[in-house]
C-alpha atoms as a PDB file:
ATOM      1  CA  UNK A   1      23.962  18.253 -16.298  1.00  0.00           C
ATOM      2  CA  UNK A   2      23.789  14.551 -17.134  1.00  0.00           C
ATOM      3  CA  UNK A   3      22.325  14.055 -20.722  1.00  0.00           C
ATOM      4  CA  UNK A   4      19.048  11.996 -21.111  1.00  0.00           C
ATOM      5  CA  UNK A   5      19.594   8.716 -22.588  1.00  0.00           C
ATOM      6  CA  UNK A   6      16.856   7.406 -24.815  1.00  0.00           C
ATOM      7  CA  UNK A   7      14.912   4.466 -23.211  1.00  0.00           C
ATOM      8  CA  UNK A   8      12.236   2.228 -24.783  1.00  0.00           C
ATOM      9  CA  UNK A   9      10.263   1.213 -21.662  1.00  0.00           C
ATOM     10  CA  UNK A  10       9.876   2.003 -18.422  1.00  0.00           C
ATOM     11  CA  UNK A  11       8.953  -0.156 -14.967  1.00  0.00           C
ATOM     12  CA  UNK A  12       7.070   1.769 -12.503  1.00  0.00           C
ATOM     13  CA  UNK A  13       6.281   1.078  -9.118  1.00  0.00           C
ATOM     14  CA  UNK A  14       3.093   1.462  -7.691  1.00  0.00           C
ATOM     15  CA  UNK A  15       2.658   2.092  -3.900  1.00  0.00           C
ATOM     16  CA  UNK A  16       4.351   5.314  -2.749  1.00  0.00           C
ATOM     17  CA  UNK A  17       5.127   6.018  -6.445  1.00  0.00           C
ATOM     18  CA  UNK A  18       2.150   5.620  -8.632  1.00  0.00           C
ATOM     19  CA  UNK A  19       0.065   5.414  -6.254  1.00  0.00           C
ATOM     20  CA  UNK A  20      -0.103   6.831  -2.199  1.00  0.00           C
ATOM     21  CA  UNK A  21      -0.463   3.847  -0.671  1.00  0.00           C
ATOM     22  CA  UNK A  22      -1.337   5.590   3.403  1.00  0.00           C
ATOM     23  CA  UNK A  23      -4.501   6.615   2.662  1.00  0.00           C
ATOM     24  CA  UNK A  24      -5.610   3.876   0.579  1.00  0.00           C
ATOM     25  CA  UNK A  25      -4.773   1.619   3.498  1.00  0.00           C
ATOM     26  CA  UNK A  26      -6.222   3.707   6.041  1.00  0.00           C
ATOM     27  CA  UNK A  27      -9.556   3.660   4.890  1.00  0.00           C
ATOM     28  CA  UNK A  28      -9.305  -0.392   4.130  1.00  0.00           C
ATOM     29  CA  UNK A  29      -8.270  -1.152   7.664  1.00  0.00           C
ATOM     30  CA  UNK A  30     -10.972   1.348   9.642  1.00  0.00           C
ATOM     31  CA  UNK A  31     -13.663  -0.586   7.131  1.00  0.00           C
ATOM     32  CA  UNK A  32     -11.968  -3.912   8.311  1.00  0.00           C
ATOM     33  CA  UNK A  33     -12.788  -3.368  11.534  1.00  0.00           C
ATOM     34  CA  UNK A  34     -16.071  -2.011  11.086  1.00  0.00           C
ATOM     35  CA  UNK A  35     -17.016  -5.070   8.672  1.00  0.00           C
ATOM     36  CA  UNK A  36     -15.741  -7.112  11.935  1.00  0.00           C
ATOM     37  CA  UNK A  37     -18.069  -5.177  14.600  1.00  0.00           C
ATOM     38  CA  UNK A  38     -14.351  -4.510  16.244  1.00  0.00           C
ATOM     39  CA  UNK A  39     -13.726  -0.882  17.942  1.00  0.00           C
ATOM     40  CA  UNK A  40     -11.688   1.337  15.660  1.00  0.00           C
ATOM     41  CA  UNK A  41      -8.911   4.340  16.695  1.00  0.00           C
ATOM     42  CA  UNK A  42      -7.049   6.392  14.797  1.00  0.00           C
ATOM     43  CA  UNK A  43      -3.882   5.123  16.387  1.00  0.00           C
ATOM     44  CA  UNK A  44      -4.627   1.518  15.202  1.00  0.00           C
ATOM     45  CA  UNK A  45      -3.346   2.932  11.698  1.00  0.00           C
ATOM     46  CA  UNK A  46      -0.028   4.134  13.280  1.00  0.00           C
ATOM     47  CA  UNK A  47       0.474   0.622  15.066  1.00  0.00           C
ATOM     48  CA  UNK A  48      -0.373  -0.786  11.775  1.00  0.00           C
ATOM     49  CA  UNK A  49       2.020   0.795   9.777  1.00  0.00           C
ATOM     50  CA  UNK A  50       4.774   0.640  12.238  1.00  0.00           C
ATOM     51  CA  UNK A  51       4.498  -2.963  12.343  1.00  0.00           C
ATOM     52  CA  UNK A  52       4.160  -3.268   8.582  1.00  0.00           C
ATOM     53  CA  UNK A  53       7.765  -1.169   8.035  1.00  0.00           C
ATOM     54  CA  UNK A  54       9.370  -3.764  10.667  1.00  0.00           C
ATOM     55  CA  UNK A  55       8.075  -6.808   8.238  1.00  0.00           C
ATOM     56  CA  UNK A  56       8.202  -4.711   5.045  1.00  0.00           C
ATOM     57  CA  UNK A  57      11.906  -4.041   5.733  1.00  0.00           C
ATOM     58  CA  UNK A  58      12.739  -7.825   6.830  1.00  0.00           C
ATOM     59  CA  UNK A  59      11.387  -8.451   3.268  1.00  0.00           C
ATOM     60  CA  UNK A  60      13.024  -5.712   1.051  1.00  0.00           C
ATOM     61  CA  UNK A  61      16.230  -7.519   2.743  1.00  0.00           C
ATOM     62  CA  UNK A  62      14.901 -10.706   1.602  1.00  0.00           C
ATOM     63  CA  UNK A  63      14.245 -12.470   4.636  1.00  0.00           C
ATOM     64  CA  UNK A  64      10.788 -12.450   4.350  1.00  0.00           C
ATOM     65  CA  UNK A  65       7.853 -13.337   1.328  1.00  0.00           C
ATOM     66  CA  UNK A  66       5.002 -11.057   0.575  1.00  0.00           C
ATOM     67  CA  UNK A  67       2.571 -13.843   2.078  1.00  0.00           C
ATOM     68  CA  UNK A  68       4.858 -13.628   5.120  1.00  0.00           C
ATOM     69  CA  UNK A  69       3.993 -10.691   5.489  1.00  0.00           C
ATOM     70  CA  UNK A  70       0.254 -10.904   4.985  1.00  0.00           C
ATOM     71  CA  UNK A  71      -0.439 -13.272   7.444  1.00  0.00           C
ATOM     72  CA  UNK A  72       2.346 -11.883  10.210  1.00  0.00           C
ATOM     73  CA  UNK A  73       0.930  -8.500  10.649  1.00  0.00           C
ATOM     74  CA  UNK A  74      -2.626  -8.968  11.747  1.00  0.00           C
ATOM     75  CA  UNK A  75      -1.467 -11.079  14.771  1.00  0.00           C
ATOM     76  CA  UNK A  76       1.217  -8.322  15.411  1.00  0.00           C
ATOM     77  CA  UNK A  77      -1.248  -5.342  15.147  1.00  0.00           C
ATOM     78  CA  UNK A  78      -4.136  -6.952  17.183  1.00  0.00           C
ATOM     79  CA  UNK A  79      -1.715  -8.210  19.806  1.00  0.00           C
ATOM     80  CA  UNK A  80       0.111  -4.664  20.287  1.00  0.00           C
ATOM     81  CA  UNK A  81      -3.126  -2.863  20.549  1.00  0.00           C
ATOM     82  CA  UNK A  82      -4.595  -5.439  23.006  1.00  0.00           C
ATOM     83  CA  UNK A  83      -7.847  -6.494  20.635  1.00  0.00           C
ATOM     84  CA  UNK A  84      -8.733 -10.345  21.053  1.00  0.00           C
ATOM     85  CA  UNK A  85      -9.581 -11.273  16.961  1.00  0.00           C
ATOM     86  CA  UNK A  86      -9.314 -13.574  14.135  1.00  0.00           C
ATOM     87  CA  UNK A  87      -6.377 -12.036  12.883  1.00  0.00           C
ATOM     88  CA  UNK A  88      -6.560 -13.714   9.156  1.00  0.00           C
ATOM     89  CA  UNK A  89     -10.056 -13.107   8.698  1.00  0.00           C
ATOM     90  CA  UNK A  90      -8.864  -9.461   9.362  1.00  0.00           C
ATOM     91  CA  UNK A  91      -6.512  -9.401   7.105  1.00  0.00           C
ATOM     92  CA  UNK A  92      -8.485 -11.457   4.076  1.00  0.00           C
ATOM     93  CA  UNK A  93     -11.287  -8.698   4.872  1.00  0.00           C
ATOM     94  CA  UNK A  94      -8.427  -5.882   4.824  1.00  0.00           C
ATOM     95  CA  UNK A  95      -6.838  -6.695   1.634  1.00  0.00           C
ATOM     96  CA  UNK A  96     -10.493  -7.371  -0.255  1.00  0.00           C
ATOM     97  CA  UNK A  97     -11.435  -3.817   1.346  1.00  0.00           C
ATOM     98  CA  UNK A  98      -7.531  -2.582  -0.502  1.00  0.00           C
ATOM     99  CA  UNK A  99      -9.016  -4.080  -3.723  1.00  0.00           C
ATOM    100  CA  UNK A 100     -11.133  -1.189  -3.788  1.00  0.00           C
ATOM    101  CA  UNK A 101      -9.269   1.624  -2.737  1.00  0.00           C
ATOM    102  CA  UNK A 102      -6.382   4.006  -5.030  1.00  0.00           C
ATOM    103  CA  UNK A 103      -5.554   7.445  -4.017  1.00  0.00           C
ATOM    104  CA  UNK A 104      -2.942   8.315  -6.976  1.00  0.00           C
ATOM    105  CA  UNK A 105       0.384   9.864  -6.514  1.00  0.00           C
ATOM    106  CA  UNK A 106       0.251  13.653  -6.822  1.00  0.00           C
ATOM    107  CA  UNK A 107       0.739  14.132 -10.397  1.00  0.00           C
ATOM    108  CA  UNK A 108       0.942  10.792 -11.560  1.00  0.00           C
ATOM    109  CA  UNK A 109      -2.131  10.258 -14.143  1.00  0.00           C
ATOM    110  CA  UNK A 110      -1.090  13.300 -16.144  1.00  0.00           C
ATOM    111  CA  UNK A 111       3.009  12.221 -15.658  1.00  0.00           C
ATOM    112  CA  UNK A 112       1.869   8.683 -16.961  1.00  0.00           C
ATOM    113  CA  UNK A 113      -0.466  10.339 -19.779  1.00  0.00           C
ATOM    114  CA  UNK A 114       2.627  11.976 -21.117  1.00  0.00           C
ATOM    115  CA  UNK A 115       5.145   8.613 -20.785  1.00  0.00           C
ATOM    116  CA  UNK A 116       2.826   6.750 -22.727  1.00  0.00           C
ATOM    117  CA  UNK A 117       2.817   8.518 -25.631  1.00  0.00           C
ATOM    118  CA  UNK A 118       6.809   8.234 -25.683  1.00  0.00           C
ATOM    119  CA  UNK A 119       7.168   4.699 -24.387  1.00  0.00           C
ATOM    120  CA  UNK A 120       6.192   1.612 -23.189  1.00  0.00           C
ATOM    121  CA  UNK A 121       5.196   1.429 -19.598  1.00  0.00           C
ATOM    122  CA  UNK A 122       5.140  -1.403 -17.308  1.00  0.00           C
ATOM    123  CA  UNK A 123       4.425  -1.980 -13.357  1.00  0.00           C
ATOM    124  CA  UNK A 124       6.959  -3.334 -11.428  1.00  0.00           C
ATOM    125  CA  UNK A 125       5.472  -4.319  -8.030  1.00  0.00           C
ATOM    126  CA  UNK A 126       5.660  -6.559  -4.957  1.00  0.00           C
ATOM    127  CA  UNK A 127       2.209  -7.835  -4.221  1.00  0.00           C
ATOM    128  CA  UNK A 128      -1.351  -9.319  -5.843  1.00  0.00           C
ATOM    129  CA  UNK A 129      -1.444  -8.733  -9.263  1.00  0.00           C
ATOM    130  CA  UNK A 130      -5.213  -8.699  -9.076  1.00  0.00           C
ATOM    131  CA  UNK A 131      -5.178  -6.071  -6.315  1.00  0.00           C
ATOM    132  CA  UNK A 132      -2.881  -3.851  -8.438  1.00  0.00           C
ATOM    133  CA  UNK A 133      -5.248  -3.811 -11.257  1.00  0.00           C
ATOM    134  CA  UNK A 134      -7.875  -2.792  -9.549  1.00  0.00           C
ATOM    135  CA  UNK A 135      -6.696  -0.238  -7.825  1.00  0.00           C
ATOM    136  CA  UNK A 136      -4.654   1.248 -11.063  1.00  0.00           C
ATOM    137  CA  UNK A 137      -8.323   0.703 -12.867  1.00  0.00           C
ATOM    138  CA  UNK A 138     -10.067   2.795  -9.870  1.00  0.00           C
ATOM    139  CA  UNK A 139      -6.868   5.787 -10.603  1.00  0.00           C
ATOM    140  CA  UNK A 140      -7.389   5.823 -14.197  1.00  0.00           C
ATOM    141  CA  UNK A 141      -4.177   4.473 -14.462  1.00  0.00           C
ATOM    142  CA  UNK A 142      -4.346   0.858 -15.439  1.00  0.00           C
ATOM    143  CA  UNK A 143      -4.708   1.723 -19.899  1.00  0.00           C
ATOM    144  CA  UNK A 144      -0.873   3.431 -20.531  1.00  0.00           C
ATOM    145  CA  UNK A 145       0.605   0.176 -19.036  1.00  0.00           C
ATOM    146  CA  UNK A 146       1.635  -2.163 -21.820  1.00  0.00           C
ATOM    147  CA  UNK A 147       1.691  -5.143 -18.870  1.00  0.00           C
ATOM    148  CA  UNK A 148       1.512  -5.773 -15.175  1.00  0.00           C
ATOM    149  CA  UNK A 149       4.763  -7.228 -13.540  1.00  0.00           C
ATOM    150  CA  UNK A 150       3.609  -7.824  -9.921  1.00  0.00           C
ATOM    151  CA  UNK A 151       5.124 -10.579  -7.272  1.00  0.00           C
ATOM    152  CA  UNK A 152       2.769 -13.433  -7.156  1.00  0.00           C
ATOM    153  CA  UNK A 153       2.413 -13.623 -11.123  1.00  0.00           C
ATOM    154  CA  UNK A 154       6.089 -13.061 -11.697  1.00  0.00           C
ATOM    155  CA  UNK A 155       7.222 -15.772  -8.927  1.00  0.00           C
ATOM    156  CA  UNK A 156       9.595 -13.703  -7.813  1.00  0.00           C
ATOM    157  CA  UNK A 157       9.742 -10.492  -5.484  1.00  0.00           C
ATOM    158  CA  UNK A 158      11.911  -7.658  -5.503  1.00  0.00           C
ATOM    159  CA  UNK A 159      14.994  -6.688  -4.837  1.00  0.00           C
ATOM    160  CA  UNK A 160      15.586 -10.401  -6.653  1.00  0.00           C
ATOM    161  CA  UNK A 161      17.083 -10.689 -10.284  1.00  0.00           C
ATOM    162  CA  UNK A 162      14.531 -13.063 -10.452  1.00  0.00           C
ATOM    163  CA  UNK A 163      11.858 -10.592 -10.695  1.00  0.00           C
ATOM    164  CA  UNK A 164      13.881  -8.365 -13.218  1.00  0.00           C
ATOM    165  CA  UNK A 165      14.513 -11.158 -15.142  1.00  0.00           C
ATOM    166  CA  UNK A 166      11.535 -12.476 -15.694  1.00  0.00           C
ATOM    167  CA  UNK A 167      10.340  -8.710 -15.987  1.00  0.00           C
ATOM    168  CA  UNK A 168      12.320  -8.408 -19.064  1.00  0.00           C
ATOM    169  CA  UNK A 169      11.770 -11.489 -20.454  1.00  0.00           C
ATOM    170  CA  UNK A 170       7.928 -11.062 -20.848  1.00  0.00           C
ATOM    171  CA  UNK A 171       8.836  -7.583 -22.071  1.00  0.00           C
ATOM    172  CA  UNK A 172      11.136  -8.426 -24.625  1.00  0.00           C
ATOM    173  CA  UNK A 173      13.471  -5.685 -23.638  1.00  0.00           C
ATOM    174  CA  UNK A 174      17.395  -5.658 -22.235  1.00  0.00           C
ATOM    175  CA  UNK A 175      18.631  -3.633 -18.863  1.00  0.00           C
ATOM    176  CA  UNK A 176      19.995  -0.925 -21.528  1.00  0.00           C
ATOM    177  CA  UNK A 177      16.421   0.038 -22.284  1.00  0.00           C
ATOM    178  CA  UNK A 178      15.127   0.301 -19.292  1.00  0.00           C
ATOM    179  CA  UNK A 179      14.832   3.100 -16.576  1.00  0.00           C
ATOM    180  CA  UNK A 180      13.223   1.907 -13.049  1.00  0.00           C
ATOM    181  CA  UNK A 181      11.358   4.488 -11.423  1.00  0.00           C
ATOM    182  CA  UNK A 182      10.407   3.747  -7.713  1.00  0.00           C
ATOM    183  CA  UNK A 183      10.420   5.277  -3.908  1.00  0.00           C
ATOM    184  CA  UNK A 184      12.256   2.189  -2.533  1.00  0.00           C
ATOM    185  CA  UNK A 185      16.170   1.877  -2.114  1.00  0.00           C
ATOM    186  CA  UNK A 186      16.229  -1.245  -1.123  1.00  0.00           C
ATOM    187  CA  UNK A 187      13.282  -2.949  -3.169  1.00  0.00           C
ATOM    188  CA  UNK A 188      13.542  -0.911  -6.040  1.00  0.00           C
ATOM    189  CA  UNK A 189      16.878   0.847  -6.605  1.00  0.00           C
ATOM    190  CA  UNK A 190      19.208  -1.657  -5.413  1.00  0.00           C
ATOM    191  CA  UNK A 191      16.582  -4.539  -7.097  1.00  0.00           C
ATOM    192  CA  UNK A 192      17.409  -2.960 -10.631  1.00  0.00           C
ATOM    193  CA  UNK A 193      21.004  -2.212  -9.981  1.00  0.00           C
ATOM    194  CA  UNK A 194      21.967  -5.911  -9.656  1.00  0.00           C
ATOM    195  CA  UNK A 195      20.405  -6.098 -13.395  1.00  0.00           C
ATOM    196  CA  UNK A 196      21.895  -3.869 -14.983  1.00  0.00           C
ATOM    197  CA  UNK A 197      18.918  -1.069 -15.221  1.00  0.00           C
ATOM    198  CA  UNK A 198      19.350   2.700 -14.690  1.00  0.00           C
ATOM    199  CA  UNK A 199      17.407   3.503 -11.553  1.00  0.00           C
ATOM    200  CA  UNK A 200      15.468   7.026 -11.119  1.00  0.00           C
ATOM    201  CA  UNK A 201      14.371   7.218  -7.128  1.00  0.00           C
ATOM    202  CA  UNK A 202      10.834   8.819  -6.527  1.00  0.00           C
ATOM    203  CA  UNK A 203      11.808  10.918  -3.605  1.00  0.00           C
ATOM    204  CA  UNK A 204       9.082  12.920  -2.412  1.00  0.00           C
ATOM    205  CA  UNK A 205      10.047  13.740   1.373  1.00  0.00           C
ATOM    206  CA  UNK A 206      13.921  15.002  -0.082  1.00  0.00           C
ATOM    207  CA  UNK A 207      15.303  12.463   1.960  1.00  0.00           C
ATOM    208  CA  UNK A 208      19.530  12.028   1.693  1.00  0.00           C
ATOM    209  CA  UNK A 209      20.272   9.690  -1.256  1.00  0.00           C
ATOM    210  CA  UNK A 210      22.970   6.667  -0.082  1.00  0.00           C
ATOM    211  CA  UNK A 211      26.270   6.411  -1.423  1.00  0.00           C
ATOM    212  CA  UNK A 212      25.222   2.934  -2.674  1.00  0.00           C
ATOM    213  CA  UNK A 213      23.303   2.225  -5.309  1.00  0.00           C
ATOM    214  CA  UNK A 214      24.613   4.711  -7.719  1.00  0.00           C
ATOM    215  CA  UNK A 215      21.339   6.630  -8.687  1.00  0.00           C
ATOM    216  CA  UNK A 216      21.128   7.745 -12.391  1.00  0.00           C
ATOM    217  CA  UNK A 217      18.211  10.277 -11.620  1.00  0.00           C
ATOM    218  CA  UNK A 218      16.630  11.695  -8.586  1.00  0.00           C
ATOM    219  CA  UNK A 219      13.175  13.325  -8.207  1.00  0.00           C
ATOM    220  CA  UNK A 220      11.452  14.953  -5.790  1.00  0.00           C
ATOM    221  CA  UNK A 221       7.804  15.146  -7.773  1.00  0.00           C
ATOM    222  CA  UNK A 222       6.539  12.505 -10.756  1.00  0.00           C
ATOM    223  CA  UNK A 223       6.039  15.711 -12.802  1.00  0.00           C
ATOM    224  CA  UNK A 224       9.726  16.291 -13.335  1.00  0.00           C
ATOM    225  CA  UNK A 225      10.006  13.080 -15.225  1.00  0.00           C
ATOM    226  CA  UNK A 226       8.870  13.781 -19.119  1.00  0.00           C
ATOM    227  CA  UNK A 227      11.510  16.471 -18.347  1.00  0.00           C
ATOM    228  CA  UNK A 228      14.560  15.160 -17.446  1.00  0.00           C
ATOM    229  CA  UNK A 229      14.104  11.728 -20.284  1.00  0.00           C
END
Protein backbone atom coordinates (compact mmCIF):
# COMPACT_ATOMS: atom_id res chain seq x y z
CA UNK A 1 0.00 0.00 0.00
CA UNK A 2 1.43 3.31 -1.20
CA UNK A 3 2.25 5.60 1.85
CA UNK A 4 0.46 9.04 2.12
CA UNK A 5 2.67 11.85 1.42
CA UNK A 6 2.02 15.01 3.37
CA UNK A 7 0.54 17.84 1.17
CA UNK A 8 -0.11 21.49 2.09
CA UNK A 9 -2.98 22.31 -0.30
CA UNK A 10 -5.19 20.84 -2.35
CA UNK A 11 -7.04 21.93 -5.94
CA UNK A 12 -10.41 20.57 -6.31
CA UNK A 13 -12.57 20.44 -9.12
CA UNK A 14 -15.97 21.31 -9.06
CA UNK A 15 -18.46 19.82 -11.62
CA UNK A 16 -18.69 16.02 -11.39
CA UNK A 17 -16.39 16.24 -8.32
CA UNK A 18 -17.52 18.78 -5.86
CA UNK A 19 -20.35 19.25 -7.21
CA UNK A 20 -23.01 16.91 -9.65
CA UNK A 21 -23.16 18.98 -12.31
CA UNK A 22 -26.49 16.74 -14.37
CA UNK A 23 -28.96 17.78 -12.26
CA UNK A 24 -27.94 21.19 -11.68
CA UNK A 25 -28.07 21.63 -15.44
CA UNK A 26 -31.18 19.89 -15.93
CA UNK A 27 -33.24 22.00 -14.00
CA UNK A 28 -31.41 25.35 -15.57
CA UNK A 29 -32.16 24.30 -19.10
CA UNK A 30 -36.11 23.05 -18.54
CA UNK A 31 -36.38 26.78 -16.70
CA UNK A 32 -34.61 28.18 -19.90
CA UNK A 33 -37.09 27.14 -21.93
CA UNK A 34 -39.90 27.88 -19.84
CA UNK A 35 -38.48 31.57 -19.21
CA UNK A 36 -38.51 31.51 -23.27
CA UNK A 37 -42.33 30.30 -23.66
CA UNK A 38 -40.41 27.34 -25.78
CA UNK A 39 -41.90 23.59 -25.45
CA UNK A 40 -39.77 21.50 -23.11
CA UNK A 41 -39.00 17.36 -23.24
CA UNK A 42 -37.17 15.37 -21.25
CA UNK A 43 -35.06 14.26 -24.16
CA UNK A 44 -33.94 17.89 -24.85
CA UNK A 45 -31.55 17.23 -21.73
CA UNK A 46 -30.07 14.07 -23.40
CA UNK A 47 -29.51 16.04 -26.80
CA UNK A 48 -28.06 18.65 -24.65
CA UNK A 49 -25.60 16.81 -22.98
CA UNK A 50 -24.62 14.74 -25.88
CA UNK A 51 -23.78 17.72 -27.74
CA UNK A 52 -22.03 19.34 -24.80
CA UNK A 53 -19.50 15.99 -24.40
CA UNK A 54 -18.77 16.40 -28.34
CA UNK A 55 -17.63 20.27 -27.59
CA UNK A 56 -16.53 19.55 -24.00
CA UNK A 57 -14.12 16.90 -25.35
CA UNK A 58 -12.85 19.14 -28.45
CA UNK A 59 -11.91 21.47 -25.51
CA UNK A 60 -10.31 19.16 -22.84
CA UNK A 61 -8.05 18.42 -26.12
CA UNK A 62 -7.55 22.01 -26.45
CA UNK A 63 -9.09 22.78 -29.58
CA UNK A 64 -11.72 24.62 -28.26
CA UNK A 65 -12.25 27.80 -25.40
CA UNK A 66 -14.84 27.68 -22.73
CA UNK A 67 -16.71 30.66 -24.62
CA UNK A 68 -16.50 28.35 -27.64
CA UNK A 69 -18.29 26.33 -26.14
CA UNK A 70 -20.96 28.57 -24.69
CA UNK A 71 -22.05 30.03 -27.66
CA UNK A 72 -21.67 26.61 -30.00
CA UNK A 73 -24.07 24.50 -28.16
CA UNK A 74 -27.34 26.34 -28.17
CA UNK A 75 -27.31 26.46 -32.03
CA UNK A 76 -26.34 22.69 -31.95
CA UNK A 77 -29.09 21.66 -29.42
CA UNK A 78 -31.96 23.77 -30.98
CA UNK A 79 -30.98 22.69 -34.47
CA UNK A 80 -30.85 18.78 -33.58
CA UNK A 81 -34.14 18.91 -31.85
CA UNK A 82 -35.78 20.93 -34.69
CA UNK A 83 -36.84 24.19 -32.33
CA UNK A 84 -36.58 27.59 -34.39
CA UNK A 85 -34.88 30.07 -31.35
CA UNK A 86 -32.50 32.67 -30.37
CA UNK A 87 -29.98 30.34 -29.50
CA UNK A 88 -27.70 32.97 -27.34
CA UNK A 89 -30.45 34.42 -25.57
CA UNK A 90 -30.95 30.69 -24.58
CA UNK A 91 -27.93 30.16 -23.49
CA UNK A 92 -27.32 33.78 -21.53
CA UNK A 93 -30.82 32.75 -19.86
CA UNK A 94 -29.37 29.06 -19.25
CA UNK A 95 -26.21 29.91 -17.62
CA UNK A 96 -27.96 32.93 -15.33
CA UNK A 97 -30.63 30.06 -14.47
CA UNK A 98 -26.93 27.67 -13.57
CA UNK A 99 -26.01 30.66 -11.33
CA UNK A 100 -28.56 29.45 -9.11
CA UNK A 101 -28.47 25.92 -9.07
CA UNK A 102 -25.71 23.28 -6.91
CA UNK A 103 -26.63 19.79 -6.19
CA UNK A 104 -23.28 18.70 -4.20
CA UNK A 105 -21.33 15.62 -4.80
CA UNK A 106 -22.45 12.76 -2.54
CA UNK A 107 -20.36 13.28 0.40
CA UNK A 108 -18.58 16.21 -0.47
CA UNK A 109 -19.55 19.03 2.26
CA UNK A 110 -18.62 16.71 5.11
CA UNK A 111 -15.26 15.32 2.89
CA UNK A 112 -14.41 19.14 2.44
CA UNK A 113 -15.34 19.92 6.27
CA UNK A 114 -12.68 17.46 7.23
CA UNK A 115 -9.80 18.75 4.43
CA UNK A 116 -10.09 22.04 5.73
CA UNK A 117 -9.15 21.56 8.97
CA UNK A 118 -5.84 19.76 7.62
CA UNK A 119 -5.13 21.99 4.64
CA UNK A 120 -5.58 24.56 2.39
CA UNK A 121 -8.16 24.07 -0.26
CA UNK A 122 -8.51 25.63 -3.53
CA UNK A 123 -10.94 25.19 -6.75
CA UNK A 124 -9.48 24.36 -9.78
CA UNK A 125 -12.12 24.82 -12.53
CA UNK A 126 -12.86 25.52 -16.20
CA UNK A 127 -15.61 28.07 -16.37
CA UNK A 128 -17.17 31.59 -14.74
CA UNK A 129 -15.67 32.27 -11.69
CA UNK A 130 -18.79 34.11 -10.65
CA UNK A 131 -20.99 31.11 -11.49
CA UNK A 132 -18.74 28.84 -9.36
CA UNK A 133 -19.20 30.92 -6.36
CA UNK A 134 -22.50 30.91 -6.37
CA UNK A 135 -23.22 27.72 -6.79
CA UNK A 136 -20.38 26.52 -4.08
CA UNK A 137 -22.22 29.41 -1.78
CA UNK A 138 -25.80 27.68 -2.54
CA UNK A 139 -23.79 23.89 -1.40
CA UNK A 140 -22.37 25.27 1.64
CA UNK A 141 -19.24 24.79 0.15
CA UNK A 142 -17.76 28.08 -0.89
CA UNK A 143 -16.03 29.00 3.22
CA UNK A 144 -13.16 25.88 3.42
CA UNK A 145 -11.74 27.24 0.08
CA UNK A 146 -8.77 29.47 0.76
CA UNK A 147 -9.32 30.87 -3.15
CA UNK A 148 -11.17 30.29 -6.37
CA UNK A 149 -8.96 29.26 -9.44
CA UNK A 150 -11.56 29.17 -12.27
CA UNK A 151 -10.86 29.74 -16.28
CA UNK A 152 -11.93 33.19 -17.12
CA UNK A 153 -10.12 34.79 -13.95
CA UNK A 154 -7.05 32.65 -14.34
CA UNK A 155 -6.73 33.34 -18.31
CA UNK A 156 -6.04 30.12 -18.86
CA UNK A 157 -8.11 26.74 -19.09
CA UNK A 158 -7.23 23.38 -18.28
CA UNK A 159 -5.40 20.81 -19.27
CA UNK A 160 -2.85 24.05 -19.94
CA UNK A 161 0.30 24.68 -17.66
CA UNK A 162 -0.93 27.93 -17.96
CA UNK A 163 -3.70 27.41 -15.66
CA UNK A 164 -1.47 25.40 -13.12
CA UNK A 165 0.88 27.92 -13.24
CA UNK A 166 -0.82 30.67 -12.55
CA UNK A 167 -2.78 28.37 -9.99
CA UNK A 168 0.29 28.10 -8.01
CA UNK A 169 1.52 31.29 -8.33
CA UNK A 170 -1.49 33.04 -6.59
CA UNK A 171 -1.20 30.19 -4.10
CA UNK A 172 2.21 30.50 -3.22
CA UNK A 173 2.73 26.81 -3.31
CA UNK A 174 5.14 24.33 -5.63
CA UNK A 175 3.78 21.00 -7.65
CA UNK A 176 5.41 19.00 -4.55
CA UNK A 177 2.64 20.30 -2.34
CA UNK A 178 -0.02 19.79 -4.18
CA UNK A 179 -2.51 16.84 -4.80
CA UNK A 180 -5.24 17.49 -7.72
CA UNK A 181 -8.37 15.87 -7.10
CA UNK A 182 -10.81 15.76 -10.14
CA UNK A 183 -13.22 13.31 -12.38
CA UNK A 184 -11.51 14.40 -15.65
CA UNK A 185 -8.49 12.51 -17.36
CA UNK A 186 -8.00 14.65 -19.79
CA UNK A 187 -8.78 18.17 -18.12
CA UNK A 188 -7.72 17.33 -14.86
CA UNK A 189 -5.30 14.41 -14.54
CA UNK A 190 -3.28 14.83 -17.51
CA UNK A 191 -3.63 19.01 -16.85
CA UNK A 192 -1.64 18.46 -13.48
CA UNK A 193 0.68 15.82 -14.73
CA UNK A 194 2.42 18.17 -17.20
CA UNK A 195 3.15 20.31 -13.84
CA UNK A 196 4.47 18.28 -11.88
CA UNK A 197 1.35 17.65 -9.31
CA UNK A 198 0.26 14.25 -7.91
CA UNK A 199 -3.15 13.60 -9.39
CA UNK A 200 -6.01 11.64 -7.30
CA UNK A 201 -9.00 10.77 -10.04
CA UNK A 202 -12.63 11.11 -8.58
CA UNK A 203 -14.00 8.01 -10.12
CA UNK A 204 -17.41 7.42 -9.19
CA UNK A 205 -18.84 5.06 -12.07
CA UNK A 206 -15.37 2.54 -11.47
CA UNK A 207 -14.54 3.21 -14.84
CA UNK A 208 -10.88 1.48 -16.17
CA UNK A 209 -8.05 3.91 -15.27
CA UNK A 210 -5.56 4.56 -18.61
CA UNK A 211 -2.15 3.51 -18.70
CA UNK A 212 -1.28 7.22 -19.19
CA UNK A 213 -1.25 9.61 -16.86
CA UNK A 214 0.28 7.73 -14.06
CA UNK A 215 -2.44 8.18 -11.27
CA UNK A 216 -1.05 8.58 -7.68
CA UNK A 217 -4.56 7.81 -6.07
CA UNK A 218 -7.82 6.51 -7.26
CA UNK A 219 -11.28 6.86 -5.64
CA UNK A 220 -14.40 5.67 -6.18
CA UNK A 221 -16.37 8.01 -3.36
CA UNK A 222 -15.03 11.72 -1.97
CA UNK A 223 -15.37 10.08 1.48
CA UNK A 224 -12.32 7.90 1.06
CA UNK A 225 -10.14 10.92 0.81
CA UNK A 226 -9.26 12.19 4.63
CA UNK A 227 -8.37 8.44 4.59
CA UNK A 228 -5.99 7.64 2.24
CA UNK A 229 -3.84 11.52 2.86
Amino acid sequence: MQHAKRYKALLLDVDNTLLSFRPSSEAALRKAFQIHHLPYEDVYYEVFYWVGEVLWEQQRRERLSVDEIRTLIFPRLLSAIGIEADGNALSDTFHLQLHEEAVPEPGAVETIAKLSERYQLYVASNGVLEMQRSRLEIAGLANYFTDLFVSDDIGAEKPSERFFHEAMRRSKTEPRELLFVGDSIEADMIGAARSGIDRCWYNPQQLTAPARPKLNYTITALSELPRIL
